[in-house]
C-alpha atoms as a PDB file:
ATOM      1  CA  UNK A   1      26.298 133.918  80.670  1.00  0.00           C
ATOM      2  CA  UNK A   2      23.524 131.104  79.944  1.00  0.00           C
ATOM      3  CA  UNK A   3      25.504 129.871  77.197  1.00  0.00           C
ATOM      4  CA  UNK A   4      28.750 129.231  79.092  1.00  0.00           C
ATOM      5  CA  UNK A   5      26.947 127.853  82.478  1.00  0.00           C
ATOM      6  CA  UNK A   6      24.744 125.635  79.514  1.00  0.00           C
ATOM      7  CA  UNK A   7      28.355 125.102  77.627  1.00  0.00           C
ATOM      8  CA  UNK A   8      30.024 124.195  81.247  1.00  0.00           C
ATOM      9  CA  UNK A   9      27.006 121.501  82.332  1.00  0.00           C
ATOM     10  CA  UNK A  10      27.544 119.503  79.051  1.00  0.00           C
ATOM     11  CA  UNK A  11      30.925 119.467  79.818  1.00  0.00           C
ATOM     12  CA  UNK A  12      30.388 118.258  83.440  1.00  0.00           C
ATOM     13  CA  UNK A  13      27.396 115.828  81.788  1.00  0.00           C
ATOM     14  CA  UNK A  14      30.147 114.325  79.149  1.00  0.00           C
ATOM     15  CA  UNK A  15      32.646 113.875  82.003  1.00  0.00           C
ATOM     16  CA  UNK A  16      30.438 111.902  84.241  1.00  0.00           C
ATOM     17  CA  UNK A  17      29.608 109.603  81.588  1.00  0.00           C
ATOM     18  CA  UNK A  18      32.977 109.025  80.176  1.00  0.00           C
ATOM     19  CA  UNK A  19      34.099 108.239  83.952  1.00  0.00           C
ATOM     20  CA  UNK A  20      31.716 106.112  84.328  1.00  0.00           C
ATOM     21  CA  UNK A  21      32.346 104.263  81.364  1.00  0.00           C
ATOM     22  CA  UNK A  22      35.632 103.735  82.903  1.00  0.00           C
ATOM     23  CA  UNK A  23      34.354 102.327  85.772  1.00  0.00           C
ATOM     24  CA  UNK A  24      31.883  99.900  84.309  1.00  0.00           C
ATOM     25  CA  UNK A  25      34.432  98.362  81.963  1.00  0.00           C
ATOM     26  CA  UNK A  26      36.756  97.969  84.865  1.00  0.00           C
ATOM     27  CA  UNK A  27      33.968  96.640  86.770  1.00  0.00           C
ATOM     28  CA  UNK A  28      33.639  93.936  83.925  1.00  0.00           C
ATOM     29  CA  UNK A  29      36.942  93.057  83.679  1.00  0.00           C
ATOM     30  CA  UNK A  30      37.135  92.154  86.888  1.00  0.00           C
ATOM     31  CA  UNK A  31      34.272  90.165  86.804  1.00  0.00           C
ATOM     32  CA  UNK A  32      35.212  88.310  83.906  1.00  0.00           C
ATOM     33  CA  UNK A  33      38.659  87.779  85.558  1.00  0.00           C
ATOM     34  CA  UNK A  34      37.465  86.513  89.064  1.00  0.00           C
ATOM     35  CA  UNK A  35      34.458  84.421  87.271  1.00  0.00           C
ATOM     36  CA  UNK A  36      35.759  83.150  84.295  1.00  0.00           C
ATOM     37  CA  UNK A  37      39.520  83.245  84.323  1.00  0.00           C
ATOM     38  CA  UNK A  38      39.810  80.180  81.899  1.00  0.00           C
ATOM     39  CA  UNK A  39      38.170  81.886  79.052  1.00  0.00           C
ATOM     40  CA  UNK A  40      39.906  84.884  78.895  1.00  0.00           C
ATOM     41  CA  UNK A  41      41.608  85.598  75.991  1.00  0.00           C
ATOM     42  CA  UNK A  42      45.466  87.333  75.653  1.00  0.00           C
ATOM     43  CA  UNK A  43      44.582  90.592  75.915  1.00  0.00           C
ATOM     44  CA  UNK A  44      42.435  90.035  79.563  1.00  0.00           C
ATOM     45  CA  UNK A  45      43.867  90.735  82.593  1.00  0.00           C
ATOM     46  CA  UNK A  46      45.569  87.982  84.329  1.00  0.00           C
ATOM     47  CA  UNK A  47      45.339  89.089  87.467  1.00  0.00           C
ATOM     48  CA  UNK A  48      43.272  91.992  87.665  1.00  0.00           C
ATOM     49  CA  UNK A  49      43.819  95.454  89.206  1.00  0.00           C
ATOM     50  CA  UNK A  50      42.035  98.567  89.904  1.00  0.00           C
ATOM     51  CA  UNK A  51      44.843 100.961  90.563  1.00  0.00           C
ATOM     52  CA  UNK A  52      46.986  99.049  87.494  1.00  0.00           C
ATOM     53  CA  UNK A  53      43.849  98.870  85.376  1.00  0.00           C
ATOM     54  CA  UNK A  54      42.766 103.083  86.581  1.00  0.00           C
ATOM     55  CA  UNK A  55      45.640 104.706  86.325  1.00  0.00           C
ATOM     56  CA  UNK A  56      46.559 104.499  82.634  1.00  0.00           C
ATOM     57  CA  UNK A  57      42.718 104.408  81.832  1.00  0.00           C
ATOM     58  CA  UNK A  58      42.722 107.911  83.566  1.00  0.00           C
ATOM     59  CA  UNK A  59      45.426 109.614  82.175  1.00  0.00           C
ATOM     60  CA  UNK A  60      44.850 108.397  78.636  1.00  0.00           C
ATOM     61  CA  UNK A  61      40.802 109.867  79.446  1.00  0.00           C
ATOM     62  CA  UNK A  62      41.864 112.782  80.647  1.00  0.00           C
ATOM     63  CA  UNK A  63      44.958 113.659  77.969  1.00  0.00           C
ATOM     64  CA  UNK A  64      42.238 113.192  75.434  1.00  0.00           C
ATOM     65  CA  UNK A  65      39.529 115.656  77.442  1.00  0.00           C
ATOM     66  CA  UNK A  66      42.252 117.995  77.495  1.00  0.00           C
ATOM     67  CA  UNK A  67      43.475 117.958  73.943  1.00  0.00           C
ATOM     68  CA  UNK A  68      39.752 118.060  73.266  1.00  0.00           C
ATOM     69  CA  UNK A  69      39.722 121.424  75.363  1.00  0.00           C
ATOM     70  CA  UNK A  70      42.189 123.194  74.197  1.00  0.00           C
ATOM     71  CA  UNK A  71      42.331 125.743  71.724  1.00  0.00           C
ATOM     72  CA  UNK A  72      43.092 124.220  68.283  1.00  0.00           C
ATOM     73  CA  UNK A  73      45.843 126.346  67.488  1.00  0.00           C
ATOM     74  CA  UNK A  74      47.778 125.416  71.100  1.00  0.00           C
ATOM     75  CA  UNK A  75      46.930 121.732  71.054  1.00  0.00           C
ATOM     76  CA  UNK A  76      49.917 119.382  70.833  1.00  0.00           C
ATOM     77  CA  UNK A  77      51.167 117.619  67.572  1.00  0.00           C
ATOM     78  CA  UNK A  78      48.977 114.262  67.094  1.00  0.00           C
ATOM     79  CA  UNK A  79      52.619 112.511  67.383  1.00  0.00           C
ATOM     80  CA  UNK A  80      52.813 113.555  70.943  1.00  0.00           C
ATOM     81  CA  UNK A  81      49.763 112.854  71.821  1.00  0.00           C
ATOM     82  CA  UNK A  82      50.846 109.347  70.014  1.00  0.00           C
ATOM     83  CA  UNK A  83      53.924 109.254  71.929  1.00  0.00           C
ATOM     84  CA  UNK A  84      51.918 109.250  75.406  1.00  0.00           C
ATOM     85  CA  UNK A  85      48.951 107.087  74.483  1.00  0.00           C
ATOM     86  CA  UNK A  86      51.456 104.446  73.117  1.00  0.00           C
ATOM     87  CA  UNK A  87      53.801 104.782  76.185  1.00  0.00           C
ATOM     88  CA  UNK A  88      50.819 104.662  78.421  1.00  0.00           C
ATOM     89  CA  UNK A  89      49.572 101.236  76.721  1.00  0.00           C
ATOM     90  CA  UNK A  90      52.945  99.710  76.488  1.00  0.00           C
ATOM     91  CA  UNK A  91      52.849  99.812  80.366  1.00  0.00           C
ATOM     92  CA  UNK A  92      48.848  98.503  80.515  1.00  0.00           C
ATOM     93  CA  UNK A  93      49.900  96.075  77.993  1.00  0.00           C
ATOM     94  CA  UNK A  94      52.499  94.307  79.990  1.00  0.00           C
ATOM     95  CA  UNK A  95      50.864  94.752  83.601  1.00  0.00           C
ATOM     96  CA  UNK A  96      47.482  93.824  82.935  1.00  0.00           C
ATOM     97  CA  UNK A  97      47.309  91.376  80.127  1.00  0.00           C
ATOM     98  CA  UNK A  98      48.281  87.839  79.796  1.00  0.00           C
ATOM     99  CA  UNK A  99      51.754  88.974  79.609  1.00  0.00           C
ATOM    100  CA  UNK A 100      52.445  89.349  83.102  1.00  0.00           C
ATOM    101  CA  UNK A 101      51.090  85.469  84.038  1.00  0.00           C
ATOM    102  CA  UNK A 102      54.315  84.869  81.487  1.00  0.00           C
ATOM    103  CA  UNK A 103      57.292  87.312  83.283  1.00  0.00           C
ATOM    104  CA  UNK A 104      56.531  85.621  86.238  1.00  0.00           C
ATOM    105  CA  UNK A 105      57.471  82.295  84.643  1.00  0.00           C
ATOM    106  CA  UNK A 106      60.468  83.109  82.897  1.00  0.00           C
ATOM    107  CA  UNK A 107      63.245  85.631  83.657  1.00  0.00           C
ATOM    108  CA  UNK A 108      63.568  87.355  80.102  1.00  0.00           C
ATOM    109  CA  UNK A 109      60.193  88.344  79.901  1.00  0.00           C
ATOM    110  CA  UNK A 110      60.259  89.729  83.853  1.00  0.00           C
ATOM    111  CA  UNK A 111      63.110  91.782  82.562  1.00  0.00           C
ATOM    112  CA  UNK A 112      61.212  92.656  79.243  1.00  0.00           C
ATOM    113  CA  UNK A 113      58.435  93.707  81.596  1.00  0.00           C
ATOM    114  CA  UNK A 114      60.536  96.474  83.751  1.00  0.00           C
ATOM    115  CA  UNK A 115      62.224  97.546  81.030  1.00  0.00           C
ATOM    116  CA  UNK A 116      59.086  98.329  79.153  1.00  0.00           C
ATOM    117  CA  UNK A 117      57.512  99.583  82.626  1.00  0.00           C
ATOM    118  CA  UNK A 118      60.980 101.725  83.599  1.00  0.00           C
ATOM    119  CA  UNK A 119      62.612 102.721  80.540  1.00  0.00           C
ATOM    120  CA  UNK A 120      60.256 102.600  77.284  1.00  0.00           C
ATOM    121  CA  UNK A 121      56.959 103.490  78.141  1.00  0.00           C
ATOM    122  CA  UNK A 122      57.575 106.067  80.657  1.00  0.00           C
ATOM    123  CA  UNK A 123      60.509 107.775  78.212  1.00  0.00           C
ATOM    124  CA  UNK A 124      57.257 107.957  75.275  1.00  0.00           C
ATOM    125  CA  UNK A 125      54.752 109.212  78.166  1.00  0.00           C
ATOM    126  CA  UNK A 126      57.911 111.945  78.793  1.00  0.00           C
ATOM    127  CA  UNK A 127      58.364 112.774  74.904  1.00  0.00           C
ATOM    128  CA  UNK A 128      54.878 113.821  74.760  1.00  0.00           C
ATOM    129  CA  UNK A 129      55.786 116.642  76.836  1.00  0.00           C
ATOM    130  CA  UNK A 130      51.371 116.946  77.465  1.00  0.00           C
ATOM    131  CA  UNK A 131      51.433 117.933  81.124  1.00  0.00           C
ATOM    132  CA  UNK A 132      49.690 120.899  80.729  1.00  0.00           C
ATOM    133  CA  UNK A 133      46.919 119.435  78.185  1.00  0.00           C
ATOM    134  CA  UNK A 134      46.895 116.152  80.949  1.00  0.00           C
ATOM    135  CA  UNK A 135      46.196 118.722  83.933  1.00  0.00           C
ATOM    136  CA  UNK A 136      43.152 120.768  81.788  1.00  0.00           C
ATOM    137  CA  UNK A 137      41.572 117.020  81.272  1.00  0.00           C
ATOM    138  CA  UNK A 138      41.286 116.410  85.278  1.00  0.00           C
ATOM    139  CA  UNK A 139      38.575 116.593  87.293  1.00  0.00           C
ATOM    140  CA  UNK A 140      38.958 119.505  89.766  1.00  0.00           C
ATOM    141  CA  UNK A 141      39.324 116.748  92.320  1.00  0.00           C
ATOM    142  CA  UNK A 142      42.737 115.357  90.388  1.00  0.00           C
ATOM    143  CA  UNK A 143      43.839 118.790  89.703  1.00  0.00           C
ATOM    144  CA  UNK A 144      44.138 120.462  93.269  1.00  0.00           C
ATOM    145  CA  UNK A 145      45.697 116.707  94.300  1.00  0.00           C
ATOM    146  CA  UNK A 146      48.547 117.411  91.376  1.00  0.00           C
ATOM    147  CA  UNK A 147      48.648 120.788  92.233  1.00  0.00           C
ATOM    148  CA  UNK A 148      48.848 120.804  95.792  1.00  0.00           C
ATOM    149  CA  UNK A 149      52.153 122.012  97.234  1.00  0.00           C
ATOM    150  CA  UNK A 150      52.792 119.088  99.117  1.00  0.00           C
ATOM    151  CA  UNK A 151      52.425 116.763  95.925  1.00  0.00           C
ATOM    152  CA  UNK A 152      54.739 119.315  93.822  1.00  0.00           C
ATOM    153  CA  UNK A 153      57.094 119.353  96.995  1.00  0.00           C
ATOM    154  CA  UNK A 154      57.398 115.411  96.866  1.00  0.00           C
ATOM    155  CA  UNK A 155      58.082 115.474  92.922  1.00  0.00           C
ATOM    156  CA  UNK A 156      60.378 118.003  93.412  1.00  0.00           C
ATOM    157  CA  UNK A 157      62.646 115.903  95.715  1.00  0.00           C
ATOM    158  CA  UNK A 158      62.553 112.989  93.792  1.00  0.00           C
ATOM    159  CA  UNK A 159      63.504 115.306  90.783  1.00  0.00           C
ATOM    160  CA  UNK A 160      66.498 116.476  92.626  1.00  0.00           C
ATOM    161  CA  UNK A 161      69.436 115.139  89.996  1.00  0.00           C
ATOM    162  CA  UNK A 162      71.368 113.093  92.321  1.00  0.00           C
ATOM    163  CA  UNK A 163      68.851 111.464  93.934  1.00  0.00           C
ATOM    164  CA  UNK A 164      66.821 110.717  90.298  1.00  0.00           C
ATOM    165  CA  UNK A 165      69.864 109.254  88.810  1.00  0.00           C
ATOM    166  CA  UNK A 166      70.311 107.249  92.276  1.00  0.00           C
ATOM    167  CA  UNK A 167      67.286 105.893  92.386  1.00  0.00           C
ATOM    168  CA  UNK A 168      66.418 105.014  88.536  1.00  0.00           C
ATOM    169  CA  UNK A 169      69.740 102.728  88.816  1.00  0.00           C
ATOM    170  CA  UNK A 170      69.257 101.673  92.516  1.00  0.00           C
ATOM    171  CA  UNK A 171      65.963 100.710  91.967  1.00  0.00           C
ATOM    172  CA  UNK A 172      66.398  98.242  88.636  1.00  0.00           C
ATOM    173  CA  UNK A 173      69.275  96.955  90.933  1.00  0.00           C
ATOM    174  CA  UNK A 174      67.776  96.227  94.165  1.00  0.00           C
ATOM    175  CA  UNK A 175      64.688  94.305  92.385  1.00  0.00           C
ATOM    176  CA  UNK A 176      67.043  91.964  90.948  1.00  0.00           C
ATOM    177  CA  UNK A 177      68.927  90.904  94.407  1.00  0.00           C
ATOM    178  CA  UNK A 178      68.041  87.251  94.499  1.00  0.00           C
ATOM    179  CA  UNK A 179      66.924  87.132  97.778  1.00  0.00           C
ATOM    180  CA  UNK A 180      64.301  90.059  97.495  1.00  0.00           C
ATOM    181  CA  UNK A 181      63.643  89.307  93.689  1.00  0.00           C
ATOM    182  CA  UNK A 182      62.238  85.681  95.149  1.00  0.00           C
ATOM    183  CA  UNK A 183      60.614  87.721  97.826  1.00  0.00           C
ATOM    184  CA  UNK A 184      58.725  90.034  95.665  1.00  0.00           C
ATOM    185  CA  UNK A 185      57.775  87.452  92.963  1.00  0.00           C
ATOM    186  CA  UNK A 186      56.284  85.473  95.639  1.00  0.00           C
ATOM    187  CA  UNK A 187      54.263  88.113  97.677  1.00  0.00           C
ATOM    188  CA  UNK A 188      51.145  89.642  95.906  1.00  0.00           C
ATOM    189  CA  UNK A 189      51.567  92.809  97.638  1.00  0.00           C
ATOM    190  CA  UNK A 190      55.494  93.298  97.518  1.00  0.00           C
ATOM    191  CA  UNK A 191      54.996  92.173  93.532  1.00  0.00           C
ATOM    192  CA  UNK A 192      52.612  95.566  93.269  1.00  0.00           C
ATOM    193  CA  UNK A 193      55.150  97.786  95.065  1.00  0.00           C
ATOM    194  CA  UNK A 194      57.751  96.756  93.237  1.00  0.00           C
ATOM    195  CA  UNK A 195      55.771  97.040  89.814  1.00  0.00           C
ATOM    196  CA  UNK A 196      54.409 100.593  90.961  1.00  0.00           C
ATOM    197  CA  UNK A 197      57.970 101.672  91.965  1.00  0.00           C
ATOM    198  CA  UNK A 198      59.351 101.095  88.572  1.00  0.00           C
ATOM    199  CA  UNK A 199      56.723 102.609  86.905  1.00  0.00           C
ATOM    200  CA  UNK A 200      56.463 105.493  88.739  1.00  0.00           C
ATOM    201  CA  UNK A 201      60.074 105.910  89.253  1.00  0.00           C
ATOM    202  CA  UNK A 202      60.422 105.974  85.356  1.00  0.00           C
ATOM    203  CA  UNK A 203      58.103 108.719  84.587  1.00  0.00           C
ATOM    204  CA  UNK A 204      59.894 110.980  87.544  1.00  0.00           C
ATOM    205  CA  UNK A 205      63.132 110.366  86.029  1.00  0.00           C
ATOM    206  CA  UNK A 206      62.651 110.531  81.800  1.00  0.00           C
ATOM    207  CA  UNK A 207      60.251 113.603  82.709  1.00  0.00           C
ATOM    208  CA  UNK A 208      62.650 115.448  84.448  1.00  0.00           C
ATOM    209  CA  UNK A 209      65.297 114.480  81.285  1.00  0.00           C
ATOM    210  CA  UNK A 210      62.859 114.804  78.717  1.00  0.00           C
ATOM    211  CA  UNK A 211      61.619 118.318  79.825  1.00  0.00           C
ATOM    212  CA  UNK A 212      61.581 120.712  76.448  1.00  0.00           C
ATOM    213  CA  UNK A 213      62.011 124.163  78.548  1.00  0.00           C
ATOM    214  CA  UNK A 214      65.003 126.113  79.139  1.00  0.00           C
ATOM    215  CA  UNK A 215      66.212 126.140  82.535  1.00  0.00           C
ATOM    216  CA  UNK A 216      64.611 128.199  84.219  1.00  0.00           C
ATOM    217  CA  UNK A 217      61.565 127.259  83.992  1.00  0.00           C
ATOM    218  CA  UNK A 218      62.944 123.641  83.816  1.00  0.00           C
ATOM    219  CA  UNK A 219      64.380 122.073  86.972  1.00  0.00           C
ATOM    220  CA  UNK A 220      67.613 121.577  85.483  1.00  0.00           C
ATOM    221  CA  UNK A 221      70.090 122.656  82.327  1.00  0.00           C
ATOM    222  CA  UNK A 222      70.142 120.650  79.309  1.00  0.00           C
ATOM    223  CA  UNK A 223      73.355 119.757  80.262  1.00  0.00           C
ATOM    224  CA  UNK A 224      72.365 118.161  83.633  1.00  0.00           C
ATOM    225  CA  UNK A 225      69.834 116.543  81.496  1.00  0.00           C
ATOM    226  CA  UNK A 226      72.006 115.270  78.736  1.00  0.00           C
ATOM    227  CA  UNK A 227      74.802 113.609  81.660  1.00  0.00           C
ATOM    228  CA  UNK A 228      71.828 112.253  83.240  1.00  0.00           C
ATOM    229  CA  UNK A 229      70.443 110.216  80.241  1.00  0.00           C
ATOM    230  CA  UNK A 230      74.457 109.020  79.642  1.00  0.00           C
ATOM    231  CA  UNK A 231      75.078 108.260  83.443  1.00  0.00           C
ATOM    232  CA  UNK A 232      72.685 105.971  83.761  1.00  0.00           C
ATOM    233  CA  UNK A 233      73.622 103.639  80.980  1.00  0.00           C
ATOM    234  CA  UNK A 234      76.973 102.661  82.654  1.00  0.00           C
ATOM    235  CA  UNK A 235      74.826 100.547  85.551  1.00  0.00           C
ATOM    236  CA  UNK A 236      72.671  99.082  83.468  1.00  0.00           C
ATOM    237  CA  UNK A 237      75.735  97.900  81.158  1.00  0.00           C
ATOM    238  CA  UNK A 238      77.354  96.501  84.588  1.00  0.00           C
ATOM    239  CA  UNK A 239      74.503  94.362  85.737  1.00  0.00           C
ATOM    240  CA  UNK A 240      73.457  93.788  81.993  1.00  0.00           C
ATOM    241  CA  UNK A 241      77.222  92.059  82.118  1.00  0.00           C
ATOM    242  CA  UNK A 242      76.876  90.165  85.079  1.00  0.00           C
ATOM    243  CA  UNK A 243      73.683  88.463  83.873  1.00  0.00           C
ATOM    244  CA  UNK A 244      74.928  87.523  80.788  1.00  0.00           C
ATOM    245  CA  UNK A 245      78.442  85.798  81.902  1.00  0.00           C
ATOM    246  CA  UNK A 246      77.521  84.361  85.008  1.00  0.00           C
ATOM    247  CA  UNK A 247      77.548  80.678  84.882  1.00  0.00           C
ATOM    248  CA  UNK A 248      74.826  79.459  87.717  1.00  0.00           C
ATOM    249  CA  UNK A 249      71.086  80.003  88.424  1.00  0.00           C
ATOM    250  CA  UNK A 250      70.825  82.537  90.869  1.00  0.00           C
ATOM    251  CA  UNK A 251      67.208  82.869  90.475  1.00  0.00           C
ATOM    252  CA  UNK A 252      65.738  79.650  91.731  1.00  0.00           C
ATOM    253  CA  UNK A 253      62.083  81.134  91.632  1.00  0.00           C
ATOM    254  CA  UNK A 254      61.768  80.588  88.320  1.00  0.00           C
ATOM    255  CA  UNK A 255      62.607  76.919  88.541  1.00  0.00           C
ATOM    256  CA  UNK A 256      60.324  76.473  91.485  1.00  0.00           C
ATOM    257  CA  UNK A 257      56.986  78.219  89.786  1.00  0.00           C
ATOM    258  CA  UNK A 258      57.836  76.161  86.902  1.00  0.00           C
ATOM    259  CA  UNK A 259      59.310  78.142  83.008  1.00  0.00           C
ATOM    260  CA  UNK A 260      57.066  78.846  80.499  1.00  0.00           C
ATOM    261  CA  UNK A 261      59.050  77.827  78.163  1.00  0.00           C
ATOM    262  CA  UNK A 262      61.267  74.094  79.868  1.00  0.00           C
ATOM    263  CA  UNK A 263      63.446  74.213  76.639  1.00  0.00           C
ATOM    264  CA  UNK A 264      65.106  77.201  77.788  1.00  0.00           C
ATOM    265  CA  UNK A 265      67.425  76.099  80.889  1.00  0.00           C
ATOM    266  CA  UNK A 266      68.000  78.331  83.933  1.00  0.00           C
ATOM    267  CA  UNK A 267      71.216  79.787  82.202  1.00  0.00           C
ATOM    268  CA  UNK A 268      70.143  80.472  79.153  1.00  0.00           C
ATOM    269  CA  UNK A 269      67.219  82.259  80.318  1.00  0.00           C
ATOM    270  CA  UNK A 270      69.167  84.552  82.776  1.00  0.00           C
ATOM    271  CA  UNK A 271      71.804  85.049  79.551  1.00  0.00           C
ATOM    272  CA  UNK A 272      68.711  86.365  77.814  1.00  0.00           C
ATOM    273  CA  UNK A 273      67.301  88.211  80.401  1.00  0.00           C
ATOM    274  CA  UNK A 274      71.073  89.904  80.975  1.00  0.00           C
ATOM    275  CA  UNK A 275      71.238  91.004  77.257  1.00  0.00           C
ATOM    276  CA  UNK A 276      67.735  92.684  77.601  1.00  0.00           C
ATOM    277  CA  UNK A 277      68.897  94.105  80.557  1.00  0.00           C
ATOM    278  CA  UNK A 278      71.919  95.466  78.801  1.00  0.00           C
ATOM    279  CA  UNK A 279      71.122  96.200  75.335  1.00  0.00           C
ATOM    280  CA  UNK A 280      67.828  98.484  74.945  1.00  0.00           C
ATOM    281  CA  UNK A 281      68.439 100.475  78.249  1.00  0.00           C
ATOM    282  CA  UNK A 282      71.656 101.798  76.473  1.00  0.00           C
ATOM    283  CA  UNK A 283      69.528 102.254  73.362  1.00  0.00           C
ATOM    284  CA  UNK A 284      67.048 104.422  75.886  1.00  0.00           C
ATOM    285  CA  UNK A 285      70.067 106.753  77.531  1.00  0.00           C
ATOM    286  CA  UNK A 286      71.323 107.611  73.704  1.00  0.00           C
ATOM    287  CA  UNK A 287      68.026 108.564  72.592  1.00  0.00           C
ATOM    288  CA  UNK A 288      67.446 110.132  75.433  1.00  0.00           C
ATOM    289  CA  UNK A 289      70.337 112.379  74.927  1.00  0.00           C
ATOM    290  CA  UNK A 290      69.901 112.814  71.559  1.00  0.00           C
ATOM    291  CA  UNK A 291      66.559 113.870  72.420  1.00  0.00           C
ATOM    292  CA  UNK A 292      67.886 116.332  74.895  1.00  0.00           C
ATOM    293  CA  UNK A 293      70.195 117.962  72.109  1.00  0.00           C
ATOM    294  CA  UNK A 294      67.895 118.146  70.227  1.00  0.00           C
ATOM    295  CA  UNK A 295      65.663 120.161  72.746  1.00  0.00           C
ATOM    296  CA  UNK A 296      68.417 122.669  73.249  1.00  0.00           C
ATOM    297  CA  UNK A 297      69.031 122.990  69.555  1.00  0.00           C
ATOM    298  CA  UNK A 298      65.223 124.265  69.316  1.00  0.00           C
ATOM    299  CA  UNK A 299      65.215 126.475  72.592  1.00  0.00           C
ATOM    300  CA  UNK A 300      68.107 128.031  71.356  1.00  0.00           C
ATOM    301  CA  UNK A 301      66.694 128.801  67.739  1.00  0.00           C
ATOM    302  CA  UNK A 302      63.777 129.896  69.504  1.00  0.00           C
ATOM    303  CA  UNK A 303      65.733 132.377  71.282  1.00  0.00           C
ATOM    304  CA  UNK A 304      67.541 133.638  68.586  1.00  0.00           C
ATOM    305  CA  UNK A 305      64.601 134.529  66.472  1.00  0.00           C
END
């Protein structure tokens, strides 16, 4: 009884301090980035967040406390735990580095931004499949939050199939009408919603698609999942198209805050943005359903033996 209260006051000890770690290097950056934003490097936050800067600090911490306590012979593969680390940087990586001073001064690298932040990272955060490992990492705090039945209620209606293959289309759509596009790139905190909708509207989506279980306990079949991934592609193929064949600017913002790069004309950079729009979205949906096959393939093998 000593040895697991000693055992559980380590733990608590080891927690505190690797929070608080957390804290004080996001206490730097931000210092560094209000006091000295001239000398910061690449890799420094432009425009430093808490919340942007927190919440992949967090769930990388706690995936890693929660790998850490968990039985060695139930821990994931190291490739999933690879797959969520990487998906969770890609998203840090292009929100909180010098990247995102650059998408909002040219339109390919905005769209390179979302799709990164909607498609890519949140699809690898999905095909690490580590919500149960991420939920034994939390503090009790951030566990009864996750777990609480109005927070599973909320997921579960954004989870509804429709409505998630509604809103991961509706939402890469309505960002990019010109007149609330200019809007959002111009208001600090309509540019954060709009960021933190994408994001969080990607992980909903590719983790209800990219769920390994048989349905039940899974929300829906594999073959809900597999139309899901394929449905999708078709919007993104439309607007992809329109970007990439329209012949005038119809996003003056990026005129107005002045291009990155001035050798790249108005057209040219929406043709760009169109084709990245268009092009590794579709890639996404067919992995994604490859993925999904590939899921029922083992579930069914599973079942059989």
């Amino acid at each position: 009884m000593i040895s697991v209260m000693s055992q559980e006051t380590s733990a608590n000890k080891a927690h505190t301090l690797q929070t608080s770690a957390v804290l004080a290097g996001g206490g730097a950056l931000c210092w560094i980035s209000s006091a000295h934003p001239a000398f910061q490097p690449f890799w420094m936050p432009w425009d430093f967040s808490w919340t942007e800067y927190l919440a992949p600090a967090f769930a990388a911490l706690w995936l890693l406390r929660g790998q850490a306590a968990t039985p060695k012979g139930a821990r994931l593969p190291w490739w999933r735990v690879f797959s969520f680390l990487f998906g969770v940087a890609l998203i840090y990586i292009v929100l909180q580095t010098h990247f995102d001073f650059m998408a909002q001064h040219m339109f390919f690298l905005n769209r390179i931004q979302h799709v990164v932040m909607h498609h890519i990272g949140p699809f690898l955060i999905a095909l690490g499949g580590a919500g149960e490992t991420l939920r034994r990492g939390m503090p009790p705090w951030a566990r009864k939050i996750a777990g609480h039945p109005f927070s599973v209620a909320l997921a579960r209606f954004f989870q509804q199939p429709v409505l998630a293959v509604f809103l991961f289309s509706g939402l890469f759509y309505f960002w990019l009408i010109p007149a609330v596009h200019f809007r959002a790139m111009t208001d600090p905190a309509l540019y954060f919603t709009m960021n933190a909708s994408m994001t969080l509207d990607g992980i909903l989506f590719w983790t209800l698609v990219l769920d390994r279980r048989p349905s039940p306990p899974a929300r829906i079949s594999f073959g809900v999942r597999a139309f899901s991934s394929i449905i999708v592609m078709f919007p993104q193929i439309v607007l992809g198209a329109m970007l990439v064949f329209t012949s005038r600017d119809v996003y003056p913002y990026y005129n107005l805050c002045g291009r990155l790069y001035p050798s790249i004309s108005a057209i040219d950079d929406q043709h760009i943005g169109g084709i990245v729009s268009w092009i590794p979205p579709s890639m996404m949906s067919i992995i994604g359903l490859l993925a999904v096959m590939t899921f029922y393939r083992l579930a069914e093998e599973k079942d059989a033996s």
